[in-house]
Every structure is written in C-alpha cells, then in structure tokens.
Protein backbone atom coordinates (compact mmCIF):
# COMPACT_ATOMS: atom_id res chain seq x y z
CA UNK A 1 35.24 4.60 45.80
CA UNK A 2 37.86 6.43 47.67
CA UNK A 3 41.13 7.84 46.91
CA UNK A 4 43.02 5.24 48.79
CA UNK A 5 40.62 2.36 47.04
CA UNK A 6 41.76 3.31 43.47
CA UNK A 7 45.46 3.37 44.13
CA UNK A 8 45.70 0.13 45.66
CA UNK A 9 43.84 -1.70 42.66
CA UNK A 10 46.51 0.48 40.36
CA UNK A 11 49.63 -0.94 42.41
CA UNK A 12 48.13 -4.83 42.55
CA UNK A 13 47.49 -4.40 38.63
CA UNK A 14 50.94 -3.24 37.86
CA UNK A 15 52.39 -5.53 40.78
CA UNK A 16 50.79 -8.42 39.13
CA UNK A 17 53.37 -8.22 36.27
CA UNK A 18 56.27 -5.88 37.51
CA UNK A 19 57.77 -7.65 40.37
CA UNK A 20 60.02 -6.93 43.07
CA UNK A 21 60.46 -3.41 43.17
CA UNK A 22 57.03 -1.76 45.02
CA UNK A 23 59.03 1.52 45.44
CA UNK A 24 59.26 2.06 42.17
CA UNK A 25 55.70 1.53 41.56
CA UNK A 26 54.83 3.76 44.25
CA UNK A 27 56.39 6.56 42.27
CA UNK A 28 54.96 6.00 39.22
CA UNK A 29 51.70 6.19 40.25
CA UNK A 30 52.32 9.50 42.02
CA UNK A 31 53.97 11.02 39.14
CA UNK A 32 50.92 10.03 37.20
CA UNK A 33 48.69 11.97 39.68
CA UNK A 34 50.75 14.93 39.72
CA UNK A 35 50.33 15.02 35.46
CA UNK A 36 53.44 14.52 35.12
CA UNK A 37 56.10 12.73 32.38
CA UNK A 38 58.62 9.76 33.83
CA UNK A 39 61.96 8.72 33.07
CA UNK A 40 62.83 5.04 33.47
CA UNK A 41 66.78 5.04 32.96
CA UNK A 42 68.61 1.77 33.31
CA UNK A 43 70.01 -1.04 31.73
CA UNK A 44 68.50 -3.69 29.07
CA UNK A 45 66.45 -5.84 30.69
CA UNK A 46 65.47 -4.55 34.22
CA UNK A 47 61.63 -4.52 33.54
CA UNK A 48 61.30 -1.02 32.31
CA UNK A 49 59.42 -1.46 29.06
CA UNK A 50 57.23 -4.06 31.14
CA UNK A 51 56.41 -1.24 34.03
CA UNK A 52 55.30 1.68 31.59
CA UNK A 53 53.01 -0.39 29.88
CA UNK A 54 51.85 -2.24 32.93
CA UNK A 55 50.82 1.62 34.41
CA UNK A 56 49.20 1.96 30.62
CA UNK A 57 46.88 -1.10 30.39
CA UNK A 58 45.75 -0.22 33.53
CA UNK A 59 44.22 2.49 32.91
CA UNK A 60 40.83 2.39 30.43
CA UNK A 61 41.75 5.18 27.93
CA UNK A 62 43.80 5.47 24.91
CA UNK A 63 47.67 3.94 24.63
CA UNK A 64 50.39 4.02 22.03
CA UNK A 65 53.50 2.49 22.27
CA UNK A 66 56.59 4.10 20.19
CA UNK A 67 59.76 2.18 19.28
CA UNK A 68 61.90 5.66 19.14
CA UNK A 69 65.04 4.67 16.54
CA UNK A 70 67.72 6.71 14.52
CA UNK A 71 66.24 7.31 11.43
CA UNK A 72 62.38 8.56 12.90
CA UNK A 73 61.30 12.06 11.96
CA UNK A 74 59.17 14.69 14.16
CA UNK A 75 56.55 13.53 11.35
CA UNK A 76 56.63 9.97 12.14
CA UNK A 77 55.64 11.06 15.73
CA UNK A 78 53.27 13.95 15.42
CA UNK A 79 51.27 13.37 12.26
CA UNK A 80 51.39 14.97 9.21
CA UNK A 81 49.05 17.25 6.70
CA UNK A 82 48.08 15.09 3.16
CA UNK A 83 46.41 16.14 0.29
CA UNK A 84 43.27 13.75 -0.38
CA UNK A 85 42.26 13.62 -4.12
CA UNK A 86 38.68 12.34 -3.15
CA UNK A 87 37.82 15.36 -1.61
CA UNK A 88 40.08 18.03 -2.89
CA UNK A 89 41.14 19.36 0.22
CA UNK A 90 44.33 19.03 3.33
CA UNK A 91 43.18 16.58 5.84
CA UNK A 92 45.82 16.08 9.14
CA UNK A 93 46.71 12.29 9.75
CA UNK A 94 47.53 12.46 13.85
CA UNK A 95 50.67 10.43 14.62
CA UNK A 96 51.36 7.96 17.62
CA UNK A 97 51.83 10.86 20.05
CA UNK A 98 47.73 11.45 20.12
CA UNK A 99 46.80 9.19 22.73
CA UNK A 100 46.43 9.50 26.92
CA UNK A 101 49.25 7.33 27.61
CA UNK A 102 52.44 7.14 25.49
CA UNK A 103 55.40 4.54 26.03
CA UNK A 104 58.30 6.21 24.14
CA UNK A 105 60.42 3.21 24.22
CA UNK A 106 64.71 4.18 23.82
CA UNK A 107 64.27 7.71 23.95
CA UNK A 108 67.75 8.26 23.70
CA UNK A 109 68.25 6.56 20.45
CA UNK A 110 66.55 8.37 18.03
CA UNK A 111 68.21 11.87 16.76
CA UNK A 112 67.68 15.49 19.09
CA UNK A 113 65.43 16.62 16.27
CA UNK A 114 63.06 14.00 17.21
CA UNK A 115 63.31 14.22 20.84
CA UNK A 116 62.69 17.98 20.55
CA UNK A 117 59.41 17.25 18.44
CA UNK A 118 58.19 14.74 21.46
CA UNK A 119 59.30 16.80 24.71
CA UNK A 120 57.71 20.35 23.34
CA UNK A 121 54.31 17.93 22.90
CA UNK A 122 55.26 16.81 26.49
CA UNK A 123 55.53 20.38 27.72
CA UNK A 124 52.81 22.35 25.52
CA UNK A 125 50.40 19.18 25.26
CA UNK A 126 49.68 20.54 21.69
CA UNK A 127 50.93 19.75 18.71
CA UNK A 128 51.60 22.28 15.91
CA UNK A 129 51.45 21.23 12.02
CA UNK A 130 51.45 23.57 9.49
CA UNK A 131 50.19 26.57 11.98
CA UNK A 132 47.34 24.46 12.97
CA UNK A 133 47.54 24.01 16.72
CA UNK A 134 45.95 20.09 17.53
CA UNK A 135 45.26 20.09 21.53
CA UNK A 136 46.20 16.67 23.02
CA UNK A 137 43.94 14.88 24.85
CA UNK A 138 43.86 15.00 28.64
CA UNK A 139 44.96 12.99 30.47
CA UNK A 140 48.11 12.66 28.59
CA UNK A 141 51.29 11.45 30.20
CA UNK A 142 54.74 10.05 28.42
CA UNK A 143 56.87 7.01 30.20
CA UNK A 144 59.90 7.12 28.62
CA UNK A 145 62.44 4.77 28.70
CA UNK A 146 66.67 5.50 27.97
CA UNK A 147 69.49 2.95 28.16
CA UNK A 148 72.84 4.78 30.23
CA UNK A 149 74.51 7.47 28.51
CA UNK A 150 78.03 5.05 27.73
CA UNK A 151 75.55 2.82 25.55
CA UNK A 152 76.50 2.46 21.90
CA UNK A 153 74.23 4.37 19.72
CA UNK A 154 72.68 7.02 22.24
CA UNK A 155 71.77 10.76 22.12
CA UNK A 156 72.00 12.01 25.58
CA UNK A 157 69.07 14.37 26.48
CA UNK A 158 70.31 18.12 27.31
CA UNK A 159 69.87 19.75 30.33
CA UNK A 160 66.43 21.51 29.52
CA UNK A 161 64.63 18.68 27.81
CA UNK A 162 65.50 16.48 31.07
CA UNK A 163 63.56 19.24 32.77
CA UNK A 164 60.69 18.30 31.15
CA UNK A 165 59.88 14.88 33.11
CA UNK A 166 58.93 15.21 36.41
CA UNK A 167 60.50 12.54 37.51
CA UNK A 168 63.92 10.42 36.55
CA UNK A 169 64.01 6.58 37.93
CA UNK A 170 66.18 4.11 38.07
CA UNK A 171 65.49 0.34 38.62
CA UNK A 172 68.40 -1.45 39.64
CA UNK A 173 68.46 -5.31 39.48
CA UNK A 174 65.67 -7.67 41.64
CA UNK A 175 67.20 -9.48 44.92
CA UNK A 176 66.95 -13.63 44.45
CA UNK A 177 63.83 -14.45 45.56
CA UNK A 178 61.84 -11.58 43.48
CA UNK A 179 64.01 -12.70 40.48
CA UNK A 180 63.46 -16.47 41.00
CA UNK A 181 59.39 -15.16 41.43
CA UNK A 182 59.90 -13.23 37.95
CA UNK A 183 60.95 -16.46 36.46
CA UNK A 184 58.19 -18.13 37.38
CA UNK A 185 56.05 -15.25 36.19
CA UNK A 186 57.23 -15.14 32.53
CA UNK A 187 56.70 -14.43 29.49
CA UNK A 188 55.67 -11.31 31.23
CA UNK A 189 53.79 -10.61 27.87
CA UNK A 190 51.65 -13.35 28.27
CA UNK A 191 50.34 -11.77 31.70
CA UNK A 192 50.63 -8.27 30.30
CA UNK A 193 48.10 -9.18 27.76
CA UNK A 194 45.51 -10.74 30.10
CA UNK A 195 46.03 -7.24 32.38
CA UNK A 196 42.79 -5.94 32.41
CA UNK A 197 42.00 -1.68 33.08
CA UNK A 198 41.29 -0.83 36.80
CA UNK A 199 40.19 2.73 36.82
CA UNK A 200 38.87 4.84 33.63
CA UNK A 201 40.72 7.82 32.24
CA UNK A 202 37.55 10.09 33.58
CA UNK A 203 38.32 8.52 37.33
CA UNK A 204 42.36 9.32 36.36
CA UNK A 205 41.41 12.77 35.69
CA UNK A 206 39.21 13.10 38.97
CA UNK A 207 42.28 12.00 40.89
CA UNK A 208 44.42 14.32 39.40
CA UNK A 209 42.08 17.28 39.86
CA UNK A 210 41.87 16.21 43.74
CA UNK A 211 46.21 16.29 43.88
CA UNK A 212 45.89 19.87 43.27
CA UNK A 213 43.23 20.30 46.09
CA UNK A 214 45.59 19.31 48.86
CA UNK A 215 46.87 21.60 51.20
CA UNK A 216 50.34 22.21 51.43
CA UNK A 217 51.73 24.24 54.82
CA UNK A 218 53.82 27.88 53.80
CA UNK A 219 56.74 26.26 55.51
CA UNK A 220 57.12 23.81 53.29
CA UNK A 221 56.79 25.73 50.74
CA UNK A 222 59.64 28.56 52.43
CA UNK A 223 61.71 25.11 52.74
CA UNK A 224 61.11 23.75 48.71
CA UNK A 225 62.53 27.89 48.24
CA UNK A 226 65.51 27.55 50.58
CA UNK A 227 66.61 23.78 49.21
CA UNK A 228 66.10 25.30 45.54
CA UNK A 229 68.15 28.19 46.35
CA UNK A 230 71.01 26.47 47.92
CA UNK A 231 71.39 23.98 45.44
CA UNK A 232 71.76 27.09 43.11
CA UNK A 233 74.32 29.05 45.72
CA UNK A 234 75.93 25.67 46.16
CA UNK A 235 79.70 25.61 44.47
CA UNK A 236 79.63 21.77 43.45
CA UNK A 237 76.80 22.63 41.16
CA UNK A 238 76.97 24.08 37.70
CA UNK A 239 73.02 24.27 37.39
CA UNK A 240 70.72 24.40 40.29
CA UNK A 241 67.33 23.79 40.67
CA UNK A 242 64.94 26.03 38.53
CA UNK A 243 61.80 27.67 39.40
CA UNK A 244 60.14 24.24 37.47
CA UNK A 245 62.00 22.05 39.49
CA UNK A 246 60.78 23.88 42.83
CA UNK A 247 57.02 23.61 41.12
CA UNK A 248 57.90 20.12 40.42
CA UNK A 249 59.04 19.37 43.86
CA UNK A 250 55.59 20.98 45.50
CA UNK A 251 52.95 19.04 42.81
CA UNK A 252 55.41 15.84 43.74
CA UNK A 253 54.45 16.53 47.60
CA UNK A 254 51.06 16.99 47.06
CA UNK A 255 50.76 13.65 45.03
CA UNK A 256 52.61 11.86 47.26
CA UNK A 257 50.12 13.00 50.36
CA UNK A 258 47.13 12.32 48.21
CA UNK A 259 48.60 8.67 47.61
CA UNK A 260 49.09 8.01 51.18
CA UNK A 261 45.08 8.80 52.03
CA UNK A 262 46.03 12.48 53.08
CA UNK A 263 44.39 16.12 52.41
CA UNK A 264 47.82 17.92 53.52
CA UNK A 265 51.26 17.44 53.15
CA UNK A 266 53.79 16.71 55.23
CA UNK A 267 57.37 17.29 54.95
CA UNK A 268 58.36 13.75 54.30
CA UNK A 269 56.07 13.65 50.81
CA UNK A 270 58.73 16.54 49.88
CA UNK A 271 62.04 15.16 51.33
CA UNK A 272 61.32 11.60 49.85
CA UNK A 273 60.83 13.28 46.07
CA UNK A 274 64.01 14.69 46.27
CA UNK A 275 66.45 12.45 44.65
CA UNK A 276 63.45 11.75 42.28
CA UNK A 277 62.57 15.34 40.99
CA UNK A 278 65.88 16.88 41.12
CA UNK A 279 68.72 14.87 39.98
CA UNK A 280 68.22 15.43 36.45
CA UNK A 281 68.09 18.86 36.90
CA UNK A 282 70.65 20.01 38.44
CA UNK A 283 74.54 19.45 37.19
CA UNK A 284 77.43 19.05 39.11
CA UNK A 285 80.89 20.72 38.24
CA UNK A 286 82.99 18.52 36.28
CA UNK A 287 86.86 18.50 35.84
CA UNK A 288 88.32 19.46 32.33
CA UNK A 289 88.38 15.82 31.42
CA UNK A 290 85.02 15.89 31.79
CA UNK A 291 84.63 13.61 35.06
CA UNK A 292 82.10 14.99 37.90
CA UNK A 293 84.12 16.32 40.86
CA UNK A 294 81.14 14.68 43.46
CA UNK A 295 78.18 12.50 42.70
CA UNK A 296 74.62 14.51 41.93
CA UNK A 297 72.73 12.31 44.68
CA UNK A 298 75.36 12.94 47.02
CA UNK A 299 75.53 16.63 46.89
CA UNK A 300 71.59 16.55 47.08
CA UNK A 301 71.92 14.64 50.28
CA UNK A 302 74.25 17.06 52.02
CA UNK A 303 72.20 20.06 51.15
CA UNK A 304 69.45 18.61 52.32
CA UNK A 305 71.25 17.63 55.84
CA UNK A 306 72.10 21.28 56.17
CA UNK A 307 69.18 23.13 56.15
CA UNK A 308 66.44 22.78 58.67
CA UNK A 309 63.46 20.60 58.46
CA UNK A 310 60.58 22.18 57.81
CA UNK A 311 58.26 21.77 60.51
C-alpha cells in the first residue's frame, strides 16, 4: 500500500467522527509522522477530546487516556516501585504514560510538578524511577488537550515545556451546516466506539521512518535559518525561535511533503507550518501591565513577508 493510500484511510477514519474542520486533521496526522507531541488549545466543547482519540483508535497499537486534575502526582502518571511480599523483592508497576498513544486530557489543570513529570517523558521517551531508566515504547506520541489560559483553575505551561510539542492547534467553532451535520452525528461516543484501527503501529512506524527519508533543498533549509534568526533579531519578540523550533520547522516540512505523495519538499510544506510550529515558542514583548504590545501570529506573518521566499 502506498504512502498516499494509508493517509487517506487515517483522515476518513478520524473524519468519520470529527467533523467539519479537515485542516485540522490534516495537521494532526503530519505531526504524527514527524514523531511529534500536539497541542489542542481551545474552549470546552469544540471536539478536541473527540479528535485525539479519534487519531488514537485509529491506529492498532496501545492507547491510554489520562484525565490530568489538581491533586495527580508524577506517580500517578509514571508508575511506581512496590515491594511484593510473595516474592520478596521491588517489582515497578508502569503508570498510564506506557502506551504508543497517550490523550492527556486538561493538561493545564493539574499542578507544574505533574506536567514536568509528563513533558520530560515526552522529550526523553524514558521514564526514570528510582534510577531505573524504563524506555517507552515506540511509537509514542502525546495529544494533549488545555482549556485558554483566563479559565478558572489552570496552570499555564512555561515557555520551555510549550517547546516540547511540535505543534500548538486551535479549533475554533464549526460553520452551520458542519454543526447541524455534527448533530446528526452524535453521541460522538457511540461512533467513536464502533471506530475500528486502519493502519498498525508497525505500518505507523514505517511511515515515520520514510518522513525522515525525504529530501529537503539547502535553501530551504538557509531560509528555516534566516526566519529563525529574525524572529530572534526581531524587537517585538522577547523569545525567538530556538534551534528546536528551527528542527521542528524542517521535520514539519518533511511530513507535510510526505503527506501530500512527495519525496522532496517544497517551500510551501515549510511556510504553511509556520503559525503551527512556532507560535508557542516564541513570546512577544508585553507592556508592564502585562498586555502583549502586537499579536504572536501577526508578528510571525510580517517576518515572514519580509524575507525572501526560498526558491
């Protein structure tokens, strides 16, 4: 089956049961490809609980849902060591976080000690308990969901833990007719349940290994260093875009080529990732009151108008 084969029996899986937004779709799939994490922010009720564990169940390996709240430990999430009488010895219990796909539902309401735990999993894909390092099984790939940062109750995500998804997304609401269709279509649980896998984790990890086969031209790459390096020489910013976020930007292109049938990349599988990959990772200047002097998106926009395409 071909590259182009598999990801259309992905999107009409999840499409089945997440309706009216194919874009959004479109990126999740490619951030899966490029291994790495998402973040769905938006508010209650837009469908994003609904598309991470459509992406999940469609995919025939192993999948753990986690309801992240206020009083969770690192423990409750990575697993602990227990003494068993029986035998006489420590034995480790693995926690939610050992499976392929994990839905970290509200990441933003549970406490920074507990988000720390789950994003150095996310960026080591290891777990460490009691100096025992526990590898985590690939493919492995967290979908995690946050409500806005004004919600009651939340625990914003610092700068360098946002760094760790690849990708930040935001729904929005459905036009009419998708939202009269998504009436029609609930209890979305009730199809979510009858979703049956598509592809199998070893055919995931196949399509992975051929993202990082595809070619990728040195001028985009010169232009990923030039956009990276004015959005750190530009003076509405407070944080630029890291080396991770320009390695970020290039695995983005390369998925996004590979999803569209292609071997190479072209500069539009890099300029249409922007807004994607980078506005969680850079930080505008604020006033003293704390208000942002110019929007993040916007001041990505304009930087990218003035430099040259890459050819």
């Amino acid at each position: 089956m071909t590259t182009r084969e598999y990801i259309e029996r992905i999107r009409r899986s999840i499409g089945s049961v997440f309706i009216g937004n194919d874009a959004a779709i479109d990126r999740v799939i490619c951030c899966m490809l490029a291994r790495g994490h998402l973040l769905i922010e938006d508010v209650p009720g837009v469908g994003k609980t609904i598309l991470a564990a459509a992406i999940a169940k469609s995919v025939r390996c192993s999948f753990n849902r986690i309801q992240l709240t206020p009083d969770m430990l690192p423990a409750d999430l990575l697993g602990v060591t227990i003494y068993e009488r029986d035998s006489g010895q420590f034995a480790f219990k693995p926690g939610p976080i050992f499976a392929n796909i994990i839905l970290a539902d509200e990441i933003n309401r549970t406490t920074p000690r507990t988000q720390t735990a789950l994003l150095e999993a996310m960026s080591d894909a290891s777990v460490s308990i009691d100096g025992k390092v526990h590898k985590l099984q690939q493919p492995f790939m967290v979908i995690a969901t946050q409500n806005p940062y004004d919600f009651e109750g939340t625990y914003p995500l610092p700068e360098n833990q946002l760094d760790r998804f690849l990708m930040r997304l935001s729904l929005g609401y459905p036009d009419a007719a998708h939202e009269r269709k998504i009436l029609q279509t609930r209890p979305a649980t009730t199809v979510l349940d009858s979703l049956q896998a598509v592809i199998t984790r070893e055919e995931l990890v196949e399509l992975q290994a051929r993202t990082d086969q595809v070619e990728i031209d040195p001028a985009i790459l010169d232009y990923i260093v030039r956009f990276a390096h004015a959005t750190r020489d530009d003076d509405r910013l407070r944080l630029g875009l890291s080396p991770r976020g320009s390695l970020a930007l290039a695995q983005a292109g390369r998925a996004t080529a590979l999803f569209h049938g292609r071997a190479y990349v072209v500069p539009e599988d890099v300029l249409d990732n922007i807004h994607a990959i980078c506005s969680h990772r850079v930080v505008p200047r604020s006033t003293p009151e704390g208000v942002e002097l110019t929007g993040t998106e916007h001041i990505l926009t304009s930087i990218v108008q003035s430099l040259e395409s890459p050819v």
